[in-house]
Protein backbone atom coordinates (compact mmCIF):
# COMPACT_ATOMS: atom_id res chain seq x y z
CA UNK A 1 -22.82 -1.23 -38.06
CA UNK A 2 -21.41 -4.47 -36.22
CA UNK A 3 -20.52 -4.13 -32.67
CA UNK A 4 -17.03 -4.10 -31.96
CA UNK A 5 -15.80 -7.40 -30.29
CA UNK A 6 -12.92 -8.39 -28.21
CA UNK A 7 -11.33 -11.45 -26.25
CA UNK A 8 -10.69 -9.88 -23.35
CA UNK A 9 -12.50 -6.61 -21.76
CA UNK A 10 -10.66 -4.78 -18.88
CA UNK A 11 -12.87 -2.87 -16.64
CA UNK A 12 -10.52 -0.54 -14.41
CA UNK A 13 -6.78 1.06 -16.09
CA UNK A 14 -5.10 0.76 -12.40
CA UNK A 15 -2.10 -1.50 -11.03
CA UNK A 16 -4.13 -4.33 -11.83
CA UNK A 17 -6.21 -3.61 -14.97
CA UNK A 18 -3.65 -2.06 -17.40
CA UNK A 19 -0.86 -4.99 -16.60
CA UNK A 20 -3.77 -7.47 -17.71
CA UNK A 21 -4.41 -5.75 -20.97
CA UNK A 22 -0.90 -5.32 -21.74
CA UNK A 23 0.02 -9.27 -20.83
CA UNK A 24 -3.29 -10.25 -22.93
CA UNK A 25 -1.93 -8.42 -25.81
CA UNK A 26 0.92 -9.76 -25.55
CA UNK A 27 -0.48 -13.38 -25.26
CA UNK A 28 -2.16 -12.72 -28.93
CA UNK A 29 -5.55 -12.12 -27.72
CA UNK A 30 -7.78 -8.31 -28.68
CA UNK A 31 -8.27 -6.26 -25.77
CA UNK A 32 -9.89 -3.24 -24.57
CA UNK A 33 -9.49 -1.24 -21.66
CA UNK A 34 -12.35 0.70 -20.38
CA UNK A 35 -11.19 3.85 -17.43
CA UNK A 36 -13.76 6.59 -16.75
CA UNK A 37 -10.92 9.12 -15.52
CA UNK A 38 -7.22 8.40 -14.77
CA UNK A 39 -4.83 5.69 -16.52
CA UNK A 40 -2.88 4.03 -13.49
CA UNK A 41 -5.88 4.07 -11.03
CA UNK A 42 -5.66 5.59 -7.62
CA UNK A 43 -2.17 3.85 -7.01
CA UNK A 44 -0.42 6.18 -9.37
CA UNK A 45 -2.59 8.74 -9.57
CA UNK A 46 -3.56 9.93 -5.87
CA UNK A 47 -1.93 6.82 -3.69
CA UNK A 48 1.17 5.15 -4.46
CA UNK A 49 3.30 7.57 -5.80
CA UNK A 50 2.57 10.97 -5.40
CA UNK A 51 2.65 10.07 -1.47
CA UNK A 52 6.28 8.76 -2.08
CA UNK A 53 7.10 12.03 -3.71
CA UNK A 54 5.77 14.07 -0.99
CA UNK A 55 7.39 11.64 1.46
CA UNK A 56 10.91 12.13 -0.31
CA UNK A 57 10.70 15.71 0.25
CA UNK A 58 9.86 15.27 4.24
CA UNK A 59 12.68 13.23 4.01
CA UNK A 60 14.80 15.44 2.29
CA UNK A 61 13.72 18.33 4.88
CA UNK A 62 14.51 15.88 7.60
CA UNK A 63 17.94 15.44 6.56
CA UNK A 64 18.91 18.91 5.90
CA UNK A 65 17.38 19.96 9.67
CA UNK A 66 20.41 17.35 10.72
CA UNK A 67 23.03 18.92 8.69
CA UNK A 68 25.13 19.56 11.61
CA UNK A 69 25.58 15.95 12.36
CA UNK A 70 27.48 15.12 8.79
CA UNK A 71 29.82 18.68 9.47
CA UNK A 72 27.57 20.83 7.12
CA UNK A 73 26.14 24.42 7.73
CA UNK A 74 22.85 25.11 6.69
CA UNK A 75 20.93 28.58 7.21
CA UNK A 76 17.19 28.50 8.18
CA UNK A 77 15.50 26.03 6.04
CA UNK A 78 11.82 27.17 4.95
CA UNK A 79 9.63 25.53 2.18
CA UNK A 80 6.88 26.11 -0.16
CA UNK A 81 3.68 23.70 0.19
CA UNK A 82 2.92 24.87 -3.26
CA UNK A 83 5.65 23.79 -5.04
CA UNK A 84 5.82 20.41 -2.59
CA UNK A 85 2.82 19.56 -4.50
CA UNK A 86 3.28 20.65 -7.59
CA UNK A 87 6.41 18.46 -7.66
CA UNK A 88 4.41 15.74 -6.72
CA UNK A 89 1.75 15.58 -9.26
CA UNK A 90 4.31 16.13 -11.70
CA UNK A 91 5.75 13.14 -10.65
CA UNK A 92 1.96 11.42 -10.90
CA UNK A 93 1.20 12.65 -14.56
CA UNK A 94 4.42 11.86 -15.98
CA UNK A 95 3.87 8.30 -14.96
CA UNK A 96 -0.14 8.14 -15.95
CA UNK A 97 1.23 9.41 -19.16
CA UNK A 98 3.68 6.64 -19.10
CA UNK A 99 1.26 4.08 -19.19
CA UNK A 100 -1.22 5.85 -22.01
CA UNK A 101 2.14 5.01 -23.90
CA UNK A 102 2.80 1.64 -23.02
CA UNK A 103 -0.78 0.70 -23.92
CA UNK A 104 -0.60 2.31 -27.02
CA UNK A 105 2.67 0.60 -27.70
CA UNK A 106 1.09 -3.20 -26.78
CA UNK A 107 -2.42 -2.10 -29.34
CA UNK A 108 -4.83 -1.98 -26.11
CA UNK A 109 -8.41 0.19 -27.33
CA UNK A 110 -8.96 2.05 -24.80
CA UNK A 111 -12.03 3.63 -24.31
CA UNK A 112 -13.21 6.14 -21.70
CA UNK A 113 -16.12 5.74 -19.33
CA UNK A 114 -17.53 3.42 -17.00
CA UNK A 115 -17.35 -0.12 -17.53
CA UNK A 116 -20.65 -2.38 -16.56
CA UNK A 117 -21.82 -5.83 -17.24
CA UNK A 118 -24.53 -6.02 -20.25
CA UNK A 119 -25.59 -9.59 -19.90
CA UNK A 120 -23.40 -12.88 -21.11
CA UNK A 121 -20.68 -11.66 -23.15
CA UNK A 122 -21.53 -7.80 -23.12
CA UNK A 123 -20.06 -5.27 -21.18
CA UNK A 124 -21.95 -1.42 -21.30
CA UNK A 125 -19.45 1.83 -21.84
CA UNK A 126 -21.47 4.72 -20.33
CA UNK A 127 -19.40 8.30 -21.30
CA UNK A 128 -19.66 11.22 -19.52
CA UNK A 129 -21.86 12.64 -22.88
CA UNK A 130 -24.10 10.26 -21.57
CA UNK A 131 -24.14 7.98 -24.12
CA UNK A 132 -23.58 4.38 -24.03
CA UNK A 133 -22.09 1.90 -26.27
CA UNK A 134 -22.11 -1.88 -25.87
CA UNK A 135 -19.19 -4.04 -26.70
CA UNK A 136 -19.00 -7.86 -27.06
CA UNK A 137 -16.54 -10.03 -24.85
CA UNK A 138 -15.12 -12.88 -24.89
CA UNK A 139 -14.18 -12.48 -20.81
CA UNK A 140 -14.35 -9.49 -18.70
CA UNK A 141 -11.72 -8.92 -15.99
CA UNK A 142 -13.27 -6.22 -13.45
CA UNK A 143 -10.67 -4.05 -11.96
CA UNK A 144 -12.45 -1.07 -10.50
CA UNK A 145 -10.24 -0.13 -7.48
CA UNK A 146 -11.52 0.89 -4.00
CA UNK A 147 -12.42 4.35 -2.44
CA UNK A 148 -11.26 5.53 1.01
CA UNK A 149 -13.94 4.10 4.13
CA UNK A 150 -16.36 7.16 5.88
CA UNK A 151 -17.08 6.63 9.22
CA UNK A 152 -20.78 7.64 10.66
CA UNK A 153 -19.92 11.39 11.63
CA UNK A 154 -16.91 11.08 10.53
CA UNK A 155 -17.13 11.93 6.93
CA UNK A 156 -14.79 13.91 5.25
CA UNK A 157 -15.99 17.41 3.47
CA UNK A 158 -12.56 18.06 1.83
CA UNK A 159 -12.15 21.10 3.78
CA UNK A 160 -12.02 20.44 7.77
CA UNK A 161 -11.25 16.85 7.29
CA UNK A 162 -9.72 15.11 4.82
CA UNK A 163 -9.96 11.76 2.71
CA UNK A 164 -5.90 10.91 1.22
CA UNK A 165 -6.91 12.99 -1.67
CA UNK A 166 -7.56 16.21 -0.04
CA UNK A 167 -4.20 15.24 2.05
CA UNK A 168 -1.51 14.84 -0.57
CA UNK A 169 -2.67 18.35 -1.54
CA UNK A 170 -2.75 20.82 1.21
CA UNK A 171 -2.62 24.40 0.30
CA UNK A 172 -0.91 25.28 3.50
CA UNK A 173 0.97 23.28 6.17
CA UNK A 174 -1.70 22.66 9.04
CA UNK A 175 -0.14 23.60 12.36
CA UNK A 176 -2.35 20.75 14.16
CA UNK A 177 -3.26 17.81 12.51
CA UNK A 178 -5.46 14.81 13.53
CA UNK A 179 -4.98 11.55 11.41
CA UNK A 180 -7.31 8.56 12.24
CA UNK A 181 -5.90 5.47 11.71
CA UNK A 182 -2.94 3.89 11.87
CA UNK A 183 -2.81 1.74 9.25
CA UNK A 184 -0.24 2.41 6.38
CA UNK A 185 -1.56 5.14 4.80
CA UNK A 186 -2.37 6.98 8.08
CA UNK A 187 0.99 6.52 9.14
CA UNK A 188 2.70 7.81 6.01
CA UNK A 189 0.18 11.09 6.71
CA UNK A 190 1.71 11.33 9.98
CA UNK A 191 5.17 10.93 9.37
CA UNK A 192 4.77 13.53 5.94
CA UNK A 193 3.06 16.20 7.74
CA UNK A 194 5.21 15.79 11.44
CA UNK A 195 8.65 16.29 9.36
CA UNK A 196 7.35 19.11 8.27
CA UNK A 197 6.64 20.81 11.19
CA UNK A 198 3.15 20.32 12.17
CA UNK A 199 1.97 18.84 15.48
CA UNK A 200 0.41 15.86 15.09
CA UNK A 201 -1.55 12.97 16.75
CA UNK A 202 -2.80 9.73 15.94
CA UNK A 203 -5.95 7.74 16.90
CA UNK A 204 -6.14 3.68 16.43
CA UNK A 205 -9.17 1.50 17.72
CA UNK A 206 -7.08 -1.10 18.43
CA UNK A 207 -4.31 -2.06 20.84
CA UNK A 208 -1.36 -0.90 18.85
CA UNK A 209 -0.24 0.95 15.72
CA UNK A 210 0.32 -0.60 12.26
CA UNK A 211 -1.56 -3.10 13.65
CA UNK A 212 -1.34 -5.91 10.62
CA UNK A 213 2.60 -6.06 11.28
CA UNK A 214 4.54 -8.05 13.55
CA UNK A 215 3.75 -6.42 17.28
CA UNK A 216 7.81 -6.32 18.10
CA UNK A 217 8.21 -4.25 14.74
CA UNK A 218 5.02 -2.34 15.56
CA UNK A 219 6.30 -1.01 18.82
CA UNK A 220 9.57 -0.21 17.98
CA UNK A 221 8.04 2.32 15.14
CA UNK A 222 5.85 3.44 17.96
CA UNK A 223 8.67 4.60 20.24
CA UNK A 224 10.52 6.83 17.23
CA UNK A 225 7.25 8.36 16.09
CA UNK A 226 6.75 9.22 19.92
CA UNK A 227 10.60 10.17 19.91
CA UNK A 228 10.12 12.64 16.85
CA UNK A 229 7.11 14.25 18.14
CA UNK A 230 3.98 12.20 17.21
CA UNK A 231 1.24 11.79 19.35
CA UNK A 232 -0.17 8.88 19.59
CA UNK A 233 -3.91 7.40 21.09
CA UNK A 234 -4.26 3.18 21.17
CA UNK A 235 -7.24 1.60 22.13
CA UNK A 236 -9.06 4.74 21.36
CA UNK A 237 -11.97 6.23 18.90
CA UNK A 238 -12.78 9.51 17.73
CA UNK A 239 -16.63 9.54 19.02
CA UNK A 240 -17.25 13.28 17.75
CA UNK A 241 -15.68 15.85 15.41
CA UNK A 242 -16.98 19.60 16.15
CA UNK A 243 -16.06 21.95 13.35
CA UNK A 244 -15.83 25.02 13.87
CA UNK A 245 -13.97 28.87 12.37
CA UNK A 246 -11.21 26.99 10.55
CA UNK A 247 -10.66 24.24 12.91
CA UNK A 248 -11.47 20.90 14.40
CA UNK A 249 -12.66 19.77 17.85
CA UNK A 250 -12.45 16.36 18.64
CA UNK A 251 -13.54 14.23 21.14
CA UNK A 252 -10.92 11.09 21.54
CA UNK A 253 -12.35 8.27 23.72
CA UNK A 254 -9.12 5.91 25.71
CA UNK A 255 -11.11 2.09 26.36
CA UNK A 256 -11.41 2.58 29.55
CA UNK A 257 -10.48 6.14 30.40
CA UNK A 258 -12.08 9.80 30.12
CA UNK A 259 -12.51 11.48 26.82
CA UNK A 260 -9.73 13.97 25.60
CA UNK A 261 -11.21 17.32 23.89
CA UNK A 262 -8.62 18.33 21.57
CA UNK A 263 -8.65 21.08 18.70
CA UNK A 264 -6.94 20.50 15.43
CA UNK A 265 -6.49 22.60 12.24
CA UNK A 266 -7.39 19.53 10.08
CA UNK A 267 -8.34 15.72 10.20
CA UNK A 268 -7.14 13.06 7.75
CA UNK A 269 -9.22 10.11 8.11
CA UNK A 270 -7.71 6.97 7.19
CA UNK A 271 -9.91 4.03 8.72
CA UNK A 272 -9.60 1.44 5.84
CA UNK A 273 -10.97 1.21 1.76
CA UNK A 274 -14.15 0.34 0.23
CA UNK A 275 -14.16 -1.99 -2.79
CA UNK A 276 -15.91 0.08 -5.86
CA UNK A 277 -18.52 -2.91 -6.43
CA UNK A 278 -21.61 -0.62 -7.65
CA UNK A 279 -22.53 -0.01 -10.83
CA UNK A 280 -20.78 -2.86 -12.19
CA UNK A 281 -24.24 -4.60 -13.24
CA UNK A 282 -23.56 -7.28 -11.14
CA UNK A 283 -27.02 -7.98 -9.83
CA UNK A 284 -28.08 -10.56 -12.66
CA UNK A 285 -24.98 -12.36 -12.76
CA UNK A 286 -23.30 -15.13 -10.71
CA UNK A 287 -20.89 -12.86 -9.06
CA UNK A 288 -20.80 -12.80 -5.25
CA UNK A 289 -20.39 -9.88 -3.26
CA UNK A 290 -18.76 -10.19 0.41
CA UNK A 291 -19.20 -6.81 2.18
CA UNK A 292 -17.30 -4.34 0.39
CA UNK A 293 -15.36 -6.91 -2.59
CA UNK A 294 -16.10 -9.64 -5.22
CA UNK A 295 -15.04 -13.10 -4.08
CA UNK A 296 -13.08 -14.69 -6.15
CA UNK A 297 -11.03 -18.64 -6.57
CA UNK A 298 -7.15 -18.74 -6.68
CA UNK A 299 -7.45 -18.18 -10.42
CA UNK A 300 -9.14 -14.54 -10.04
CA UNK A 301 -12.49 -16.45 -11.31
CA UNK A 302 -15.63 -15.29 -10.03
CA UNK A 303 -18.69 -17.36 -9.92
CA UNK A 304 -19.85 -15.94 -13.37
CA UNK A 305 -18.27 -18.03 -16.46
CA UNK A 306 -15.68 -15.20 -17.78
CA UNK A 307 -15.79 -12.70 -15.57
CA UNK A 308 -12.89 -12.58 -13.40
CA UNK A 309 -11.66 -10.12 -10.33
CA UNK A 310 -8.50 -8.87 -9.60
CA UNK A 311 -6.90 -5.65 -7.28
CA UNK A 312 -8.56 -4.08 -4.45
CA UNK A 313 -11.87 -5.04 -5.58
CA UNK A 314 -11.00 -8.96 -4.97
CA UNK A 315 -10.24 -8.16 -1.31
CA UNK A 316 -6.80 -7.96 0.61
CA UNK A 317 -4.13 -7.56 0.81
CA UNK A 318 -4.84 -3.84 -0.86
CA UNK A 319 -1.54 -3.43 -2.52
CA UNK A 320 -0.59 -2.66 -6.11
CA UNK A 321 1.51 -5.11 -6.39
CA UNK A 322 -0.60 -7.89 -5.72
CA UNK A 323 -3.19 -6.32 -8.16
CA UNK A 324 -0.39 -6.38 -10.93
CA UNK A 325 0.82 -9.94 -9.83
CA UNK A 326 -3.32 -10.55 -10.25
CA UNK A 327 -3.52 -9.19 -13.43
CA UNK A 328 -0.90 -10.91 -15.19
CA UNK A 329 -2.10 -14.21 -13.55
CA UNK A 330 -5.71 -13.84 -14.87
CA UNK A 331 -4.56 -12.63 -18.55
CA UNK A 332 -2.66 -15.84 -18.63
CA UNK A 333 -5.30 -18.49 -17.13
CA UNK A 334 -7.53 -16.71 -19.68
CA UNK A 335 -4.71 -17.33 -22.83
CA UNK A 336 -4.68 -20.97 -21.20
CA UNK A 337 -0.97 -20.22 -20.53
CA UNK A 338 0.23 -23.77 -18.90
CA UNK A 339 2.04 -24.62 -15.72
CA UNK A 340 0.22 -21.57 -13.77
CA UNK A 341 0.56 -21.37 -10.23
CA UNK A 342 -1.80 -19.73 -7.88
CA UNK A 343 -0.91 -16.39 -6.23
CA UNK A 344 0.27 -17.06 -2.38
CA UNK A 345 -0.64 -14.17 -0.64
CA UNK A 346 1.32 -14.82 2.29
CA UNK A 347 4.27 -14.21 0.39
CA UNK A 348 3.18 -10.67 -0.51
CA UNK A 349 5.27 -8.11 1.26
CA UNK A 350 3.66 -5.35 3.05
CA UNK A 351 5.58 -1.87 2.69
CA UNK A 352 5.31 1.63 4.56
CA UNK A 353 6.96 4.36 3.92
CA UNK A 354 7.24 6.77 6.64
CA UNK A 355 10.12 7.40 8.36
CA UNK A 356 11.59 4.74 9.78
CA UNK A 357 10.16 2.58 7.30
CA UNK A 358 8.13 -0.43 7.76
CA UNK A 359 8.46 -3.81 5.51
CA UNK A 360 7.35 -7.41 6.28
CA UNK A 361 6.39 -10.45 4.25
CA UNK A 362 4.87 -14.02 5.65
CA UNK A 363 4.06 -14.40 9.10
CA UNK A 364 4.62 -12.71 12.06
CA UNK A 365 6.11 -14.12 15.40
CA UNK A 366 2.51 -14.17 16.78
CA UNK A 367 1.01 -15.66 14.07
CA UNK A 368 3.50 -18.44 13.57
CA UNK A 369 2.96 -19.86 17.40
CA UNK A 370 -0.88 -19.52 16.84
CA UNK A 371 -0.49 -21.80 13.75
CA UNK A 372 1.06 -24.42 16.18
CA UNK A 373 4.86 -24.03 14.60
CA UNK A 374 7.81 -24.07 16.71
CA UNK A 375 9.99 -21.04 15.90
CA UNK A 376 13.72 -19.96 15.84
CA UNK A 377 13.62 -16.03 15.90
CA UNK A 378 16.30 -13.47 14.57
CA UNK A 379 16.63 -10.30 15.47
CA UNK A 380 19.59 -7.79 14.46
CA UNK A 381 19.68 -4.00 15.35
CA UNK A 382 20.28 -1.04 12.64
CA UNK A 383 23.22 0.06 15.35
CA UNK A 384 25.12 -2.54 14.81
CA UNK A 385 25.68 -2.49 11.02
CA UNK A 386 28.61 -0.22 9.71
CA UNK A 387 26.71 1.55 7.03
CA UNK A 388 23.45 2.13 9.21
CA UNK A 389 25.89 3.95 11.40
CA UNK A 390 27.83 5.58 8.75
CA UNK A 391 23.97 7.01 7.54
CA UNK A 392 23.55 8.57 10.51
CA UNK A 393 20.40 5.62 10.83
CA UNK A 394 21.15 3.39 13.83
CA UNK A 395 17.33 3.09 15.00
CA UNK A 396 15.83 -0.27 13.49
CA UNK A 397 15.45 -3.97 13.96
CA UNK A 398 15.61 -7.19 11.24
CA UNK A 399 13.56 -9.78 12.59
CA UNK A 400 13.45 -13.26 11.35
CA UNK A 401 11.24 -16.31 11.84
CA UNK A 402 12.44 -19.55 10.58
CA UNK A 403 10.54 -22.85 11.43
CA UNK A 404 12.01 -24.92 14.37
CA UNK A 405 12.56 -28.33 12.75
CA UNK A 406 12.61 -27.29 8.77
CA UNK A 407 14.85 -24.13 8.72
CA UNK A 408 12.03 -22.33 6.83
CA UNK A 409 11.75 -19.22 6.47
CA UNK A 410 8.41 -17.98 7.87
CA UNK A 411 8.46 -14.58 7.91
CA UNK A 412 10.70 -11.38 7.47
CA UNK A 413 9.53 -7.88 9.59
CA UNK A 414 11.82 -4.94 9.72
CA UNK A 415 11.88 -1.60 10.41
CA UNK A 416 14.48 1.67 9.56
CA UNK A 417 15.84 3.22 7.11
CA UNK A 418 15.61 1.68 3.30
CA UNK A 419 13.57 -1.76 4.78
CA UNK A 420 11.47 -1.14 1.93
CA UNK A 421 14.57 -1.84 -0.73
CA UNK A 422 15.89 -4.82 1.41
CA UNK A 423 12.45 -6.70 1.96
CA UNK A 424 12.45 -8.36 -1.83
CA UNK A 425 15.48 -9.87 -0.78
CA UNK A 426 13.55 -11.74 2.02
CA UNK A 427 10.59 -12.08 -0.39
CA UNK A 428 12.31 -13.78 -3.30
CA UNK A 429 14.02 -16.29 -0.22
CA UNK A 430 10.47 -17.16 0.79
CA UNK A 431 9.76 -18.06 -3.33
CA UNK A 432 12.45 -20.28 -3.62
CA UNK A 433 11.94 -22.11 -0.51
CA UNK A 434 15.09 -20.80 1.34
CA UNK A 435 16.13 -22.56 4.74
CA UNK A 436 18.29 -20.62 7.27
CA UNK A 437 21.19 -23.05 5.50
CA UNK A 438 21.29 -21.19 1.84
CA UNK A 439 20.57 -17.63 4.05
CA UNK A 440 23.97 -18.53 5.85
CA UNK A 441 25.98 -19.46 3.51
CA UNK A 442 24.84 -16.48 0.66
CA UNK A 443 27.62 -13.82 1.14
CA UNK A 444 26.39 -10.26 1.74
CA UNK A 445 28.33 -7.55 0.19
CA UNK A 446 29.96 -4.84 3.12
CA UNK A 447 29.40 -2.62 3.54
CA UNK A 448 25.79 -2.89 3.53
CA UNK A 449 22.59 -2.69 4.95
CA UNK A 450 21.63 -5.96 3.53
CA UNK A 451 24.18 -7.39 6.07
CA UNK A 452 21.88 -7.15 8.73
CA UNK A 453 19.50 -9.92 6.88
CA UNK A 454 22.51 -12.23 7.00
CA UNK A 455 23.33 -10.99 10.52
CA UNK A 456 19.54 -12.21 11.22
CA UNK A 457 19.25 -14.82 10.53
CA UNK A 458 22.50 -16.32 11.75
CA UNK A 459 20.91 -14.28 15.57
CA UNK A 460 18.07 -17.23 15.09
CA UNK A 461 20.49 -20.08 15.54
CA UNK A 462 22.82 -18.07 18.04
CA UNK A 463 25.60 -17.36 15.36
CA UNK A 464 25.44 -13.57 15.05
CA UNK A 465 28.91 -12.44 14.50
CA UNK A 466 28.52 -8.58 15.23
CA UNK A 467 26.10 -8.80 18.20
């Protein structure tokens, strides 16, 4: 019996892997798409947007706790954690089966297991029967995701303290929670869990939350999650965790202060990911391994001939949407599409979604002195834009950082309500090479929030009308 044999072997069904089957199909070339467990990856599946669903309903719960503020009457609001989640993996499993669909629909094999490298050309399928069958490739694009980062002592045992999985499916509301890490996903954690009532605090090692965002933008979100309730620890670690009946102690170290003891119902711990580089049958192959991900040229090649990277594996920024830009990208340079252009990471935006919501793309203030540039800067406040106000959302900032001499636009970092619907606008500015002159003279529709963009970026060369 021969062995089956395709152009193009994907090794991961995620953000990044399916998109690369489906735009190799599409370029002519045979695929196959090997996934041990869930089409859509940990994006769709347990990241991405089943946190968004749970978020919406914090949101939702938010908004109805203010009802008095719009002239309604509401009676005690109460909700079920049950069906919070239920409605959330609903949300997950009509979208994984979304994209079993869509590969069907584009002719992708797809076969289940665990993908490995079988020497030039070969890539391994181990099943969970045990068996394992061998397929022939013309190139192999590796897409295996990440897993969430343990710390020494730290660990999570999916009871006491959590990874994001064990979080986005409590089976009760946790009166006292205890999220480490401030990064995005921390954050979101936070934001969910405090609008629901629980009491919650926050530990980051370094100086300041959301700490890969502007530091203007970063303390303004800092302020309204103190405002709402949030506890929060910079410059601090978590040097022991004490479980006990049903709860948490922890021991949170200030730089340069005495240890707090504080007891919690449950810890999320959300220090970072860990590219899934084992068992990939790397170790006789060209590919090099940096830490935790597979290095990798502009062009998604690794140093093996055929065998590309793409996604979290491939290092930062860890975002789906850079894995899917990735993917396409690498199905292309493999069809020997012409007039390619490398990926430009800096014009990746960065979006959280807790409330207010974060959303930045190219350089921050900070960074653009560092680099040597000379800087206008832009900044316009949620409170005074008609809609914001006419939300009920006047808490949030635009900020905007155009070079000096060129009118580029360097960066984009805002916080507040919908920022993560009104970054593209920034990001697809940046793309086309926008100066402050075609920002100016684009008319924004009113009323909206999208005003304050314009608004902005008029603030960097002292034009702001409404300020």
């Amino acid at each position: 019996m021969s062995e089956a044999q395709y152009d193009v072997v994907v090794i991961g069904g995620g953000p990044g892997g399916y998109p690369a089957a489906i735009r190799a199909r599409q370029l002519g070339l045979s695929v196959a798409l090997v996934e041990r467990e869930h089409l859509g990856g940990t994006c769709l599946n347990w990241g991405c947007i089943p946190t968004k669903a749970l978020l919406r309903t914090s949101e939702v719960h938010h908004l109805i706790e203010r009802a008095d503020e719009f002239g309604l009457s509401v009676g005690d609001v109460s909700f079920d954690v049950g069906k919070i989640v239920k409605r959330s993996r609903q949300v997950s499993k009509r979208l994984s089966t979304g994209v079993k669909g869509l590969l069907k629909k584009n002719k992708v094999d797809v076969l289940k297991g665990t993908g490995r490298l079988a020497g030039s050309g070969r890539v391994a399928v181990d099943a969970a029967d045990g068996t394992t069958t061998e397929i022939v490739a013309g190139s192999v694009i590796l897409a295996p995701g990440a897993r969430a980062r343990a710390l020494p002592g730290l660990e999570p045992d999916g009871e006491l303290v959590w990874s994001y999985k064990e979080a986005m499916v409590p089976t009760e509301l946790p009166g006292r929670l205890l999220v480490v890490g401030s990064g995005a996903i921390g954050i979101e954690f936070a934001s969910f869990y405090n609008d629901l009532g629980a009491e919650v605090t926050v530990v980051e090692a370094l100086p300041r939350i959301l700490p890969v965002e502007d530091e203007e933008i970063s303390g303004v979100a800092h302020k309204q999650f103190e405002k709402q309730g949030i506890t929060i620890h910079t410059s601090a670690t978590v040097s022991q965790l004490d479980k006990g009946n049903g709860e948490v102690t922890a021991t949170i170290t200030p730089e340069g202060s005495d240890p707090v003891v504080a007891t919690f119902d449950r810890v999320i711990l959300a220090v970072g990911i860990v590219g899934n580089v084992e068992g990939l049958g790397l170790e006789q192959t060209g590919v090099e391994v940096e830490r935790t991900h597979i290095v990798t040229n502009e062009w998604t090649e690794t140093g093996e001939a055929n065998v590309y990277a793409i996604g979290d594996v491939a290092g930062p920024p860890w975002l789906a949407h850079k894995a899917t830009h990735e993917g396409v990208l690498c199905a292309e340079r493999i069809a020997g599409v012409q007039g390619l252009h490398p990926m430009k990471s800096e014009r990746i935006p960065g979006c959280t979604y807790c409330r207010p919501q974060i959303a930045s793309v190219g350089m921050s203030e900070a960074a653009a002195l560092e680099a040597g540039r000379e800087v206008r800067v832009g900044r316009f406040p949620f409170r005074g834009n008609g809609k914001a106000i006419a939300l009920g959302e006047m808490e949030g900032l635009v900020k905007t950082v155009f070079d000096a001499g060129t009118g580029e636009l360097l960066g984009a970092h805002l916080v507040g309500a919908e920022v993560t619907e009104l970054i593209q606008g920034f990001v697809v500015a940046m793309n086309l090479e926008t100066t402050e002159a075609e920002l100016m003279h684009t008319v924004f529709p009113h009323p909206t929030l999208s005003e304050m963009m314009h608004e902005s970026t008029l603030a960097a060369y002292d034009r702001a009308i409404h300020i």
